[in-house]
N, C-alpha and C. Protein backbone atom coordinates (compact mmCIF):
# COMPACT_ATOMS: atom_id res chain seq x y z
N UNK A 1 4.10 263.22 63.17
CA UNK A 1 2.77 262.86 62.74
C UNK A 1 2.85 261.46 62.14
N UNK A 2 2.08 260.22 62.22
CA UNK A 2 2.19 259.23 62.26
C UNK A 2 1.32 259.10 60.58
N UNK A 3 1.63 258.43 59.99
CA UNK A 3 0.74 258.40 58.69
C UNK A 3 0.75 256.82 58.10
N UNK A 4 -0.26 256.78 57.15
CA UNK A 4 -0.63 255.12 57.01
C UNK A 4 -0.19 255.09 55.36
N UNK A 5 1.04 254.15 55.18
CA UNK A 5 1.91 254.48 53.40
C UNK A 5 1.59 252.93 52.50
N UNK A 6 1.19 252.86 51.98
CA UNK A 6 1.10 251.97 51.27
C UNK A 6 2.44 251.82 50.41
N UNK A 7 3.48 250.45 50.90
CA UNK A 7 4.67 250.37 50.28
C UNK A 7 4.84 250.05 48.55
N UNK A 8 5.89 250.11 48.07
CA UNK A 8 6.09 249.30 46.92
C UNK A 8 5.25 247.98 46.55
N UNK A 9 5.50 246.97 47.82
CA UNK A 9 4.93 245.84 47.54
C UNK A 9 3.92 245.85 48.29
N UNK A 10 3.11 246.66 48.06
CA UNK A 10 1.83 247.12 48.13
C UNK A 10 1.27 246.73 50.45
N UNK A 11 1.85 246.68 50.57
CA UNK A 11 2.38 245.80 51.98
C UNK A 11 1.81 247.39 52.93
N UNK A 12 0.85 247.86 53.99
CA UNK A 12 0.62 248.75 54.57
C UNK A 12 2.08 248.91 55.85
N UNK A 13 2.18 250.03 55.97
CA UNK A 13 3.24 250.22 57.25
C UNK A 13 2.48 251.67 57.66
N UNK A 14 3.02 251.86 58.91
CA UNK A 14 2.37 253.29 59.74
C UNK A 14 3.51 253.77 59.99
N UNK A 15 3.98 254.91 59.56
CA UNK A 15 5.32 255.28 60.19
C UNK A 15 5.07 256.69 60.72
N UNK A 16 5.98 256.50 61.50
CA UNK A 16 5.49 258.03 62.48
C UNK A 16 7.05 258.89 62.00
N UNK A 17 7.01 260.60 61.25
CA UNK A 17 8.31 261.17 61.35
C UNK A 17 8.50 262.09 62.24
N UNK A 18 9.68 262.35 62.22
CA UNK A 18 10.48 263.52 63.04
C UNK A 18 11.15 264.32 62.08
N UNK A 19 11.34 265.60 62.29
CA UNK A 19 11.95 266.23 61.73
C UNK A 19 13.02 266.99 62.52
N UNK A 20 13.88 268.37 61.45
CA UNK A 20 14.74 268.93 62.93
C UNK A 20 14.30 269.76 62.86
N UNK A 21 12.92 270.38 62.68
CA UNK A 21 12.19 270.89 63.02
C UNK A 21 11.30 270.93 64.87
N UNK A 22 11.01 269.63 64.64
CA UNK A 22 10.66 268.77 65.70
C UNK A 22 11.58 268.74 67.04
N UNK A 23 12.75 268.49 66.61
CA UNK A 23 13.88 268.34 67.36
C UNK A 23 14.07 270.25 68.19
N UNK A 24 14.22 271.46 67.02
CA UNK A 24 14.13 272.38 67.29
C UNK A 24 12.58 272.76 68.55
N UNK A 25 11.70 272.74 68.15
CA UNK A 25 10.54 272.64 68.96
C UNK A 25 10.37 272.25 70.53
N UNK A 26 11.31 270.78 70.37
CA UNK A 26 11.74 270.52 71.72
C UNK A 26 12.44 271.32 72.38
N UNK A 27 13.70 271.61 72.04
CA UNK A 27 14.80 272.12 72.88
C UNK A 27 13.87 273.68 73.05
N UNK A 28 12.75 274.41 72.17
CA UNK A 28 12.59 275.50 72.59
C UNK A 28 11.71 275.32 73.97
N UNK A 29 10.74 274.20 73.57
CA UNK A 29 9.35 274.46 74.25
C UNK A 29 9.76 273.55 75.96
N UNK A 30 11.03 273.11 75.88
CA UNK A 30 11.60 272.50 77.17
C UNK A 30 12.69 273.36 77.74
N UNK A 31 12.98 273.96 77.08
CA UNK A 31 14.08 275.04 77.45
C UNK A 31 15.06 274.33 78.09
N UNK A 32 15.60 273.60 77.17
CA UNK A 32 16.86 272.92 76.47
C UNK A 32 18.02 273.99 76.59
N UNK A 33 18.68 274.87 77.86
CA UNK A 33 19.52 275.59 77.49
C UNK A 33 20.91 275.14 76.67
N UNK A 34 21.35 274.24 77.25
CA UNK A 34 22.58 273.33 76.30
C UNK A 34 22.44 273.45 74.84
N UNK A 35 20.98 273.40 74.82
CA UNK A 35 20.72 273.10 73.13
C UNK A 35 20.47 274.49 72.31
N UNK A 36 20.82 275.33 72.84
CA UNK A 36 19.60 276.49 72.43
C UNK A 36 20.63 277.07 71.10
N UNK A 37 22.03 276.95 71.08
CA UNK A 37 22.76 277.09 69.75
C UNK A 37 22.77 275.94 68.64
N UNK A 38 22.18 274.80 68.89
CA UNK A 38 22.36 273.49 67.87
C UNK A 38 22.34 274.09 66.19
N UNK A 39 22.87 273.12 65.44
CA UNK A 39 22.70 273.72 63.94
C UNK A 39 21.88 272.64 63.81
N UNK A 40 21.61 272.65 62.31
CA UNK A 40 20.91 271.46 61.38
C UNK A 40 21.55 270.49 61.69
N UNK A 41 23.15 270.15 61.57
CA UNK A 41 23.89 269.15 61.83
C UNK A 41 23.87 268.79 63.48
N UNK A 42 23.80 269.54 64.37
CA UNK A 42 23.64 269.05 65.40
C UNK A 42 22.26 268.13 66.06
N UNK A 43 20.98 268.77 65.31
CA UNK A 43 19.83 268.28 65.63
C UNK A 43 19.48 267.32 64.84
N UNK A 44 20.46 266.79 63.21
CA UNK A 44 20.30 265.97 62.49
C UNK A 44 20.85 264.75 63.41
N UNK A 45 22.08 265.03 63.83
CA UNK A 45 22.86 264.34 65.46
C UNK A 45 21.88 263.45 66.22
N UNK A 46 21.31 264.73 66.90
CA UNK A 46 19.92 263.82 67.55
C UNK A 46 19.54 263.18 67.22
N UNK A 47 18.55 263.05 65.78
CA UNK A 47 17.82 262.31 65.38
C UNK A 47 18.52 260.66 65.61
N UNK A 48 19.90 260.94 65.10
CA UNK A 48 20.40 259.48 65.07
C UNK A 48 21.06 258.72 66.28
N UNK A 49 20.75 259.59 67.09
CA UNK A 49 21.07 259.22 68.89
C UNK A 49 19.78 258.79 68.91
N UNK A 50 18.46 259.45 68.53
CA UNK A 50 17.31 258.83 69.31
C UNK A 50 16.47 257.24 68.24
N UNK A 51 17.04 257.52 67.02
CA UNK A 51 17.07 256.20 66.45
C UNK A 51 17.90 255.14 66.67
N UNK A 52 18.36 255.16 67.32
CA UNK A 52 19.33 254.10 67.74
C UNK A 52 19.56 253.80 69.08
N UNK A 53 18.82 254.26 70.03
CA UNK A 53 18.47 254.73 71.63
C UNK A 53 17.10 254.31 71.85
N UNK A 54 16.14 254.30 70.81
CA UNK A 54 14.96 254.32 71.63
C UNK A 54 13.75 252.95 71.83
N UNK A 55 13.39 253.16 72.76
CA UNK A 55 12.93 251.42 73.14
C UNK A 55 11.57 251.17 72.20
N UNK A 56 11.59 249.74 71.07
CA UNK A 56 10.61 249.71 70.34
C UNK A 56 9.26 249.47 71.04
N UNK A 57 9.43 249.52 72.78
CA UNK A 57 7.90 249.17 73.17
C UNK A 57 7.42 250.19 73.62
N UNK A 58 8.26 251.52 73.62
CA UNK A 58 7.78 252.56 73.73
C UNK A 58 7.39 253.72 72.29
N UNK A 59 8.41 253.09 71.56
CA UNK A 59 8.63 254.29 69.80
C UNK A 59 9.00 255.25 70.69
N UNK A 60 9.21 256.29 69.03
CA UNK A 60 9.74 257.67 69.43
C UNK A 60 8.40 258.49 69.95
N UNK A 61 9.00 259.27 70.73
CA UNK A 61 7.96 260.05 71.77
C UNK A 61 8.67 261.63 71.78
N UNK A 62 7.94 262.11 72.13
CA UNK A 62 8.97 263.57 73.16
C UNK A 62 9.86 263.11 74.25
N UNK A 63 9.63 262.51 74.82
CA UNK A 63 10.28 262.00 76.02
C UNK A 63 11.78 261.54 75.52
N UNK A 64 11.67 260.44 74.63
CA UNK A 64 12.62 259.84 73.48
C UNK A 64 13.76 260.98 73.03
N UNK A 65 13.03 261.85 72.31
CA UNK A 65 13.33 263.39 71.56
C UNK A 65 14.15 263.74 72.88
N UNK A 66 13.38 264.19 74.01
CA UNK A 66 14.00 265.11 74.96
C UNK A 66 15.03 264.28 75.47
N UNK A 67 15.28 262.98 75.81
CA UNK A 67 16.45 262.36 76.04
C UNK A 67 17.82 262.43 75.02
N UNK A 68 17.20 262.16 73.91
CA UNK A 68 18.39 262.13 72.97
C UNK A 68 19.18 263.74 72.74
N UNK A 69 18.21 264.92 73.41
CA UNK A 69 18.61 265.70 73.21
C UNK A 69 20.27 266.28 74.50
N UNK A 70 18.92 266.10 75.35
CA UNK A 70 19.66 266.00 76.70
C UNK A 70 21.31 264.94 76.56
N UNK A 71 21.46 263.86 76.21
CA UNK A 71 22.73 263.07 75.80
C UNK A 71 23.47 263.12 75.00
N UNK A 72 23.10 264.01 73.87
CA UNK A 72 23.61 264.94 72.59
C UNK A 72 24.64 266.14 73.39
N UNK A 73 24.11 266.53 73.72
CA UNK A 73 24.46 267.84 74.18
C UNK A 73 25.36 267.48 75.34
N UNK A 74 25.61 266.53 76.06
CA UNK A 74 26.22 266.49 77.15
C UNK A 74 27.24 266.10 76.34
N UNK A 75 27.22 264.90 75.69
CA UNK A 75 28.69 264.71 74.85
C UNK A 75 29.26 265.98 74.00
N UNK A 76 28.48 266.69 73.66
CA UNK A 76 29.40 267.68 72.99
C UNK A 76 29.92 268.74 73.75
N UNK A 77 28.84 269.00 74.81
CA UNK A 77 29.81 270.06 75.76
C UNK A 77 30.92 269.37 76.64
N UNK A 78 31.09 267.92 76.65
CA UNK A 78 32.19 266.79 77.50
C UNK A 78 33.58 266.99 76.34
N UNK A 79 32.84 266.58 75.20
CA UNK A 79 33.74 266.08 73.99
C UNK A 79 33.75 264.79 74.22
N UNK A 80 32.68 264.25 75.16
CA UNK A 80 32.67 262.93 75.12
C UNK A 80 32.51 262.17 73.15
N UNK A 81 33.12 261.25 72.76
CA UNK A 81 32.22 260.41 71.23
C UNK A 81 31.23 259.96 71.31
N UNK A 82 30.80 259.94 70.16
CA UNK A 82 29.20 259.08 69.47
C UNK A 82 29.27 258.65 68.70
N UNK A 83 28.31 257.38 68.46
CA UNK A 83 28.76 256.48 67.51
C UNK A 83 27.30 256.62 66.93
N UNK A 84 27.47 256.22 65.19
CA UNK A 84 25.96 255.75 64.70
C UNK A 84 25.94 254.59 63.80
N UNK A 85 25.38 253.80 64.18
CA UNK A 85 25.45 252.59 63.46
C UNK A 85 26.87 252.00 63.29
N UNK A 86 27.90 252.34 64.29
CA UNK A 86 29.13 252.11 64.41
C UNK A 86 30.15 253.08 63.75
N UNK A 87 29.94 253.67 62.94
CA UNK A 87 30.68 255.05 62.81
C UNK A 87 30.96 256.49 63.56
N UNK A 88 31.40 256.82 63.97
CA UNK A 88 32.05 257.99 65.13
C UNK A 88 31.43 259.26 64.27
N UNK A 89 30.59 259.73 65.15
CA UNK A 89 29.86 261.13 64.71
C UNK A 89 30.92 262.41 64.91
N UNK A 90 30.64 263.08 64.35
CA UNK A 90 31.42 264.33 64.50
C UNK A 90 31.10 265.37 65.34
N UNK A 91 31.33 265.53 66.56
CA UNK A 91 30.50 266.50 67.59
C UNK A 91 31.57 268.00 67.67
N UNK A 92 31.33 269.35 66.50
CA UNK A 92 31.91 270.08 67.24
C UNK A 92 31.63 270.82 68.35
N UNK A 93 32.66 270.92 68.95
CA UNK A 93 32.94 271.42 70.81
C UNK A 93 31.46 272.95 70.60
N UNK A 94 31.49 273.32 71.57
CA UNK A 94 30.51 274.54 71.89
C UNK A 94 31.43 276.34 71.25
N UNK A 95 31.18 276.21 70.33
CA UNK A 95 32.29 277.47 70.09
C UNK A 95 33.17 277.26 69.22
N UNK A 96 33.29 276.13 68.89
CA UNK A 96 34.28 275.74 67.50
C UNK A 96 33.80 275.89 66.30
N UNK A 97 34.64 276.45 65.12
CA UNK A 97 34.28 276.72 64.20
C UNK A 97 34.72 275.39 63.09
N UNK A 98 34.10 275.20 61.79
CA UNK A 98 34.55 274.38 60.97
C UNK A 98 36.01 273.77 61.87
């Protein structure tokens, strides 16, 4: 939901959020099978695949969402890495515990 915030320095911005709520919603209402075990930490994952993935002339979308989900999930069922903001995310495998 996109909302209109009046900053600190009194300066207007529109920011649109996501939640992993949101993220959850997707993988149900697309039937996301890859995704259908994700935790909090996995769909928190997403979020920072699709912030760092997504084109500013488009913003975040579903489409956005459903990509980052879809490329999430392929690296973790690969064991392919991910990076965020240059730090190596932690993807555990499908079935791994702590």
């Amino acid at each position: 939901m996109a909302r209109l915030i009046q900053g600190n320095d009194d300066e207007w911005v529109l920011r649109d959020e996501w939640s992993i709520e949101d993220i959850r919603n997707c993988i149900e209402t697309e039937n996301i099978e890859d995704a259908s075990g994700f935790t909090d930490e996995d769909c928190l994952n997403v979020m920072r695949v699709a912030e760092t993935a997504f084109d500013a002339n488009y913003g975040l979308n579903w489409d956005t969402i459903h990509s980052a989900i879809i490329l999430y999930a392929n690296c973790k069922r690969n064991g392919d890495p991910m990076f965020y903001r240059g730090a190596p995310i932690t993807i555990k495998q499908m079935g791994e515990t702590a």
